[in-house]
Protein backbone atom coordinates (compact mmCIF):
# COMPACT_ATOMS: atom_id res chain seq x y z
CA UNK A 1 19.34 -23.88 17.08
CA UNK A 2 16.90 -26.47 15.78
CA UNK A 3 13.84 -24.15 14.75
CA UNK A 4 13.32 -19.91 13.82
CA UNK A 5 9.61 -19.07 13.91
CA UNK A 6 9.25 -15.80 12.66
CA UNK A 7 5.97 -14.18 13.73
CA UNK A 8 4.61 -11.02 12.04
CA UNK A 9 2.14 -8.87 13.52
CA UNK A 10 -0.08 -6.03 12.39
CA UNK A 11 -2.19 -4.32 14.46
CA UNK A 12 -3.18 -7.98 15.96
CA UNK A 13 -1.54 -7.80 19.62
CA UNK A 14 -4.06 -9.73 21.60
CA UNK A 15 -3.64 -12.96 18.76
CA UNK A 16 0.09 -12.57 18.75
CA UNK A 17 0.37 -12.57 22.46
CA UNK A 18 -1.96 -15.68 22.18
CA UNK A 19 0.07 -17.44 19.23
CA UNK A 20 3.43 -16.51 21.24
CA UNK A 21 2.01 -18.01 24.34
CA UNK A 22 1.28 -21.14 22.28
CA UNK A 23 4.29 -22.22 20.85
CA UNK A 24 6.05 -21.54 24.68
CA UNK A 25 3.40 -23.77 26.27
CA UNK A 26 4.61 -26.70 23.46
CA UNK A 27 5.95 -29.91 23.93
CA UNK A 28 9.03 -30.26 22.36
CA UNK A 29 12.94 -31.40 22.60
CA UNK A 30 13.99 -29.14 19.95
CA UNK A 31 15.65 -25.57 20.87
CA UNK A 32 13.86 -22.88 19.37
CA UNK A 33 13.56 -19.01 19.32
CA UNK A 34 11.17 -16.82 18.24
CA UNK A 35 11.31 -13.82 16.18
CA UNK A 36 8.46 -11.04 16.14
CA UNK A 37 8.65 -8.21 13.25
CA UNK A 38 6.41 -5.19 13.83
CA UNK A 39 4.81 -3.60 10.78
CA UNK A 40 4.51 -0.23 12.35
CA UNK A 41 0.85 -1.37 14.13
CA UNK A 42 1.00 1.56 17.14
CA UNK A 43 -0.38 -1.46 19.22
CA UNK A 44 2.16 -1.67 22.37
CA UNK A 45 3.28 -4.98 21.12
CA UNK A 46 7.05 -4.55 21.19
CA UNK A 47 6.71 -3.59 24.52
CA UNK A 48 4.35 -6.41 25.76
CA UNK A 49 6.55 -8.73 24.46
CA UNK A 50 9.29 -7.30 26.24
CA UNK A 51 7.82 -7.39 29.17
CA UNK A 52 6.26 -10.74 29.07
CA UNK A 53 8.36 -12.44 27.14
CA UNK A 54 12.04 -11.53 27.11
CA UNK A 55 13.81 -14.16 25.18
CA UNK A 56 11.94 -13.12 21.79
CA UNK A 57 13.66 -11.32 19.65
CA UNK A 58 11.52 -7.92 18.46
CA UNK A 59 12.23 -6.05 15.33
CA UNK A 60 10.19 -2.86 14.88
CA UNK A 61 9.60 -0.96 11.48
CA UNK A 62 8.56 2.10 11.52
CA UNK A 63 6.44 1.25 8.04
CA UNK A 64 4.20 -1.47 7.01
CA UNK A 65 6.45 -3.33 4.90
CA UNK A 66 4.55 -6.14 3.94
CA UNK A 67 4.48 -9.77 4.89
CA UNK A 68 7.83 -10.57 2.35
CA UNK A 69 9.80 -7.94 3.46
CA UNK A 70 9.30 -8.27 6.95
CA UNK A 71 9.84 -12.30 7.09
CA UNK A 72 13.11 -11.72 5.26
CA UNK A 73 13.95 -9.45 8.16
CA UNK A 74 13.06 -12.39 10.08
CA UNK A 75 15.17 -14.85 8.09
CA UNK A 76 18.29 -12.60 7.67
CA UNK A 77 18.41 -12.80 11.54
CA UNK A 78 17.18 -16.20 12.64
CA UNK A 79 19.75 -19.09 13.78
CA UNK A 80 17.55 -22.07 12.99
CA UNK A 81 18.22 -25.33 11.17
CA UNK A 82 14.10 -24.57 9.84
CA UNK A 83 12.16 -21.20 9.35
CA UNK A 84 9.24 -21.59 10.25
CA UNK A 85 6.67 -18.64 9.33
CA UNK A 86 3.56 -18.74 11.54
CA UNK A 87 1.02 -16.15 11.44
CA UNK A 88 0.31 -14.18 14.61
CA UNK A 89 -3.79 -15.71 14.06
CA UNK A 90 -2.57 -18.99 14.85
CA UNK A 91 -2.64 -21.28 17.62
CA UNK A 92 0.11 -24.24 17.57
CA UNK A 93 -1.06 -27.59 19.36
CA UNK A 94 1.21 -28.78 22.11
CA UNK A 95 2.73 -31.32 19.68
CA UNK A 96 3.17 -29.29 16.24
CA UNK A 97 6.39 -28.03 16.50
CA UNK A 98 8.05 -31.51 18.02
CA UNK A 99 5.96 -33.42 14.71
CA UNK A 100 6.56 -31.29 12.12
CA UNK A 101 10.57 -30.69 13.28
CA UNK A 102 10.84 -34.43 13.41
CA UNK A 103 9.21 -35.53 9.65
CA UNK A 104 11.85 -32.94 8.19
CA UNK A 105 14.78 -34.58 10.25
CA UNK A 106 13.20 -38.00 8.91
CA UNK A 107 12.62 -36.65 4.88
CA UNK A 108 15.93 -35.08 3.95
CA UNK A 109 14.05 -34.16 0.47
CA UNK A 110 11.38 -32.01 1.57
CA UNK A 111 12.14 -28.84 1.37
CA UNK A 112 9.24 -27.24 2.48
CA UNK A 113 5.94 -28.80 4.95
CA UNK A 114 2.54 -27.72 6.53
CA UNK A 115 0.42 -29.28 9.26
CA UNK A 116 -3.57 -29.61 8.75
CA UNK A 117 -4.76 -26.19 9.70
CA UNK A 118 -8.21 -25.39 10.78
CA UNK A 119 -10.34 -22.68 11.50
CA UNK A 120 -12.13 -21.53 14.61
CA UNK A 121 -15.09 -23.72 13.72
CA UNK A 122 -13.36 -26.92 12.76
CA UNK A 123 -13.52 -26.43 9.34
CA UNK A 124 -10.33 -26.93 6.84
CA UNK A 125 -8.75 -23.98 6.16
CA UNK A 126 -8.02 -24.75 2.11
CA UNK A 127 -5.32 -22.71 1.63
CA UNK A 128 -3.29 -26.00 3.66
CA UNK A 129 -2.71 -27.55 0.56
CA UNK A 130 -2.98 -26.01 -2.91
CA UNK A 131 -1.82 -26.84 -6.55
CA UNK A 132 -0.08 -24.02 -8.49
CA UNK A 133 -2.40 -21.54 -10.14
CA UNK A 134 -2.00 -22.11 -13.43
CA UNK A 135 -4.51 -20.65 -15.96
CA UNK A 136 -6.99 -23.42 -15.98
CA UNK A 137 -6.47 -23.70 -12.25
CA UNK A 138 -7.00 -19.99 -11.68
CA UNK A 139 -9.99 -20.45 -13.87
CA UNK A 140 -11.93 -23.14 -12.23
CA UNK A 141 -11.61 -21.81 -9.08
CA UNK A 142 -12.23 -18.35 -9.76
CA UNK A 143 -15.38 -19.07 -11.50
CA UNK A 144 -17.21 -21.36 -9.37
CA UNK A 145 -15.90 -24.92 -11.00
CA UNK A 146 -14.60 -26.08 -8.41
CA UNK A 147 -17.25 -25.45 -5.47
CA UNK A 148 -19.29 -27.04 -8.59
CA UNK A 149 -17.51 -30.47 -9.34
CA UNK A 150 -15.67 -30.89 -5.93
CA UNK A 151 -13.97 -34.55 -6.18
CA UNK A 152 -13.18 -33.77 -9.80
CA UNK A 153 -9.47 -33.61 -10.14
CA UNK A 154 -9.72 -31.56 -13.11
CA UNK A 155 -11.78 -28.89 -11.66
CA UNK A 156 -9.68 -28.91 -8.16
CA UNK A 157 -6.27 -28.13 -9.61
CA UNK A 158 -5.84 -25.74 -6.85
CA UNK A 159 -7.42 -25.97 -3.69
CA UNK A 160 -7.64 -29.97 -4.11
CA UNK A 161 -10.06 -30.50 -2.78
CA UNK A 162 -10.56 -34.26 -4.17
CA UNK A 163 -7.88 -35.05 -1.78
CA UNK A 164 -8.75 -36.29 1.88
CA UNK A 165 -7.12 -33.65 4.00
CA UNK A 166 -6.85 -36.13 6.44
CA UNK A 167 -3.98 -38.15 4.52
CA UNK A 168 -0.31 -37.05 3.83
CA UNK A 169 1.32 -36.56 0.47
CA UNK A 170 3.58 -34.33 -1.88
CA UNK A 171 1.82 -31.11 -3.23
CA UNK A 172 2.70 -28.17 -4.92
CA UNK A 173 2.18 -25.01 -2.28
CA UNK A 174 1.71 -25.08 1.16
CA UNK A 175 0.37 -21.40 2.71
CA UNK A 176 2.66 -18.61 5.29
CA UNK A 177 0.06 -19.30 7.88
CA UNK A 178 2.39 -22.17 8.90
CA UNK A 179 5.20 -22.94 6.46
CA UNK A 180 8.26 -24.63 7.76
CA UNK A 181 11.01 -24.73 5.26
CA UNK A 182 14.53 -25.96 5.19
CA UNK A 183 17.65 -23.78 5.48
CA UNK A 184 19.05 -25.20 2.53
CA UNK A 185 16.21 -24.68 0.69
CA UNK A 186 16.31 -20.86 1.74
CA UNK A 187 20.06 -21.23 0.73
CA UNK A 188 19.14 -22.70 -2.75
CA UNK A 189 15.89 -20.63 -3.76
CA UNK A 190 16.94 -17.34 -1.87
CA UNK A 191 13.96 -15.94 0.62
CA UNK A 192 10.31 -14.65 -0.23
CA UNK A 193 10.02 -12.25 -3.44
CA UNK A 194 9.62 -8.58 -1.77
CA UNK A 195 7.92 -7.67 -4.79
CA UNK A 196 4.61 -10.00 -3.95
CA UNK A 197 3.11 -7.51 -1.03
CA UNK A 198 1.21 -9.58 0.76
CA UNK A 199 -0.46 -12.59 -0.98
CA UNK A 200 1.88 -14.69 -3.54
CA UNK A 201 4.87 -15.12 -1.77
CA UNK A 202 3.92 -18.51 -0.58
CA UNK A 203 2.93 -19.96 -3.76
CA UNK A 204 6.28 -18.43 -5.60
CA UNK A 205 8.68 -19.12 -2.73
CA UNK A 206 7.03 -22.79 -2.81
CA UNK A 207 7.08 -22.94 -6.61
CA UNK A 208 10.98 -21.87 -6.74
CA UNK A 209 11.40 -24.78 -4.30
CA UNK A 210 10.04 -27.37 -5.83
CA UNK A 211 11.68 -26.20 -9.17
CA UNK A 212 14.88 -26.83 -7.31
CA UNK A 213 14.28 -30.29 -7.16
CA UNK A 214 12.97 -30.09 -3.69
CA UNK A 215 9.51 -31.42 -1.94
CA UNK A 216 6.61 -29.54 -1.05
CA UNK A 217 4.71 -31.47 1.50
CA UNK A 218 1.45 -31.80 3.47
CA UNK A 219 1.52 -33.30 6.37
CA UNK A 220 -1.98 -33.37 8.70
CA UNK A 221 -0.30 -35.64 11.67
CA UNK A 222 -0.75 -32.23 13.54
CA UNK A 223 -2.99 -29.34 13.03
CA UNK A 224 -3.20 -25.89 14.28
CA UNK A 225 -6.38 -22.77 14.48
CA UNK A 226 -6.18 -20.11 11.97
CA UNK A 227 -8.09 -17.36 13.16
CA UNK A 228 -8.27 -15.99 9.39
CA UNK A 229 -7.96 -12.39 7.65
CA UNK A 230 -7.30 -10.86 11.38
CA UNK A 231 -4.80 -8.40 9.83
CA UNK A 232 -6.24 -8.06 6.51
CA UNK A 233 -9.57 -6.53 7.61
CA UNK A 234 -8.26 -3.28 8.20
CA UNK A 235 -7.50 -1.95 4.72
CA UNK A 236 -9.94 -4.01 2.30
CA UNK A 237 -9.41 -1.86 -0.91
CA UNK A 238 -5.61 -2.30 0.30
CA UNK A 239 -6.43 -6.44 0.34
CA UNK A 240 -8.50 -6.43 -2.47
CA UNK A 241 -6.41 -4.72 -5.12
CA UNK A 242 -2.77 -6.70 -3.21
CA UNK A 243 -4.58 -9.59 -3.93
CA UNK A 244 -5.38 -9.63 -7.56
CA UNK A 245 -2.13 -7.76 -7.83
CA UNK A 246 0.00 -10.79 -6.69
CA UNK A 247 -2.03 -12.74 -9.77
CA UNK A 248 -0.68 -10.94 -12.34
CA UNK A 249 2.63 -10.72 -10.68
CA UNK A 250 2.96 -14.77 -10.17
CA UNK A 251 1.89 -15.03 -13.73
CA UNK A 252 4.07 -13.29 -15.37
CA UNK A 253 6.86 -14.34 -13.27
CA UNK A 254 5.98 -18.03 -13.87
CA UNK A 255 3.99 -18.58 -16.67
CA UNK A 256 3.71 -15.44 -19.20
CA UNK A 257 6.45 -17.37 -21.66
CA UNK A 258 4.64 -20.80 -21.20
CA UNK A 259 1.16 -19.62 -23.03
CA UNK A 260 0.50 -17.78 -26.28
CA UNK A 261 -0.75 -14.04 -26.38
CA UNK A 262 -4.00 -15.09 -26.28
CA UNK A 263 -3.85 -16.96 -23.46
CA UNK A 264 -2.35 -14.54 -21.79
CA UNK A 265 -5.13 -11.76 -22.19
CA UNK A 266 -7.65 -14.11 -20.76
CA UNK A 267 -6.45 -14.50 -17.93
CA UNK A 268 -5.02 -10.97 -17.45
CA UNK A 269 -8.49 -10.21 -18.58
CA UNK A 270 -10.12 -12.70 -16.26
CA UNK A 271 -7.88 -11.44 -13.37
CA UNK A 272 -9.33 -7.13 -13.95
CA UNK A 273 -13.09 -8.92 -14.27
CA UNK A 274 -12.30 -10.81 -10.95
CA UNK A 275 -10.83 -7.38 -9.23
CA UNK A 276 -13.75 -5.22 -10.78
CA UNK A 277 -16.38 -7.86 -9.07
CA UNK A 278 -14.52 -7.50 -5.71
CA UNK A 279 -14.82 -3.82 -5.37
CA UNK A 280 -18.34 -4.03 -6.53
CA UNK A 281 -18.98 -6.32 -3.29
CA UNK A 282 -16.73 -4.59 -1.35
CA UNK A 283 -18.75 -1.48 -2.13
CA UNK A 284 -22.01 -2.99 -1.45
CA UNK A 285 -21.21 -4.59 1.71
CA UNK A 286 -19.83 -1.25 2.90
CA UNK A 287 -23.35 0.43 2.17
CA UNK A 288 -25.49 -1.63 4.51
């Protein structure tokens, strides 16, 4: 088996049906199989799938799990010489599968890659391609810098955007929208960090693999839609506090021993501003 794609869905049957029906309509010489987990959505997808779809292997919890916990599920079962997680809001082109499967059989050192992806109107979705979020990263972009100053590599740490999305090259973090990763790598590293919800687990699984000498890699010779936040629009205190929770959780895990104490309660200080903010908007938006 050349290729896994592991598919999660929550409460998004129509999109999943629509992302399965996708990949099975691509062009491609390389087996594959496809893996759907279930996060307890009460949507009749298991048995759609079933029915329309046969070969796909289903796995249903009877919780929400989270996105970690139910890709591992995924991986622990999946034959593939590549994982490839692909969010049930996606549509694959024709070609992505047969391009991206090919540049990893052609860069034995990546460890990890992601295709251009944009979103319903054409836009870049800028999650694609990311730095780590270090403090000063985390800081620009959280406060505006880098919408601000966008070709200024110093203010673009994470979302990059001062490089042409249009051109290839190494970066730190790809996103679990579409992230195709080696089995050795998964081997190496281990698989996604269960305790990183939902939100994270991309950026640590691609930091681990990169710390393990291997290649993180962007790679826009294909692209697919990202119908965005479909799942995540159900719960939005849920999304809101997961979110800022996976901040403190990446830095600690990653950077906590790198800065001083001071440094430290900035950002932790920055992050609890940052979450306060979001509820206030969340609050107001749910008033109108």
């Amino acid at each position: 088996m050349d290729l896994s794609i592991i598919v999660l869905n929550y409460k998004t049957r129509d999109l999943t049906l629509a992302c399965i029906q996708s990949v099975f309509s691509s062009s491609t010489s390389y087996n594959f199989e496809i893996i759907l987990i279930d996060n307890a959505s009460n949507d009749g997808i298991i048995q759609a799938i079933n029915e329309q779809y046969p070969q796909v292997v289903t796995i249903a919890n009877t919780d929400n799990v989270g996105f970690s916990k139910a890709n591992n599920q995924g991986i622990q079962v999946a034959k593939g010489r590549y994982v490839l997680l692909l969010n049930s809001d996606t549509i694959v082109q024709p070609d992505t599968l047969d391009t991206m499967v090919h540049f990893m059989d052609e860069n034995p050192s990546v460890g990890a890659s992601g295709c251009k992806i944009v979103l319903p109107d054409g836009s870049l979705d800028k999650a694609c391609k990311r730095g780590f979020p270090t403090p000063s990263a985390s800081f620009y972009y959280a406060f505006g810098f880098s919408k601000l100053f966008p070709k200024k590599p110093r203010f673009n740490q994470y979302q990059l955007g001062y490089l042409n999305p249009d051109d290839e090259y190494p970066i730190d973090s790809l996103v679990g929208a579409f992230m195709l990763i080696r089995r050795e790598a998964i081997e190496q590293v281990g698989m996604l960090d269960e305790e990183f919800f939902m939100y994270g687990e991309d950026i640590d699984w691609c930091y681990r693999i990169k710390q393990a000498g291997w290649v993180n890699y962007y790679y826009p010779r294909t692209h697919i839609v990202h119908y965005k936040g479909a799942s995540s629009r159900r719960k939005p205190f849920k999304i809101i506090y997961e979110f800022h929770r996976a901040m403190i959780l990446f830095h600690n895990k990653h950077y906590r021993h790198k800065y001083s104490w001071l440094t430290n309660a900035i950002v932790y200080s920055g992050v609890g501003l940052k979450f306060a903010l979001s509820l206030a908007r969340n609050k107001l938006r749910s008033a109108r």
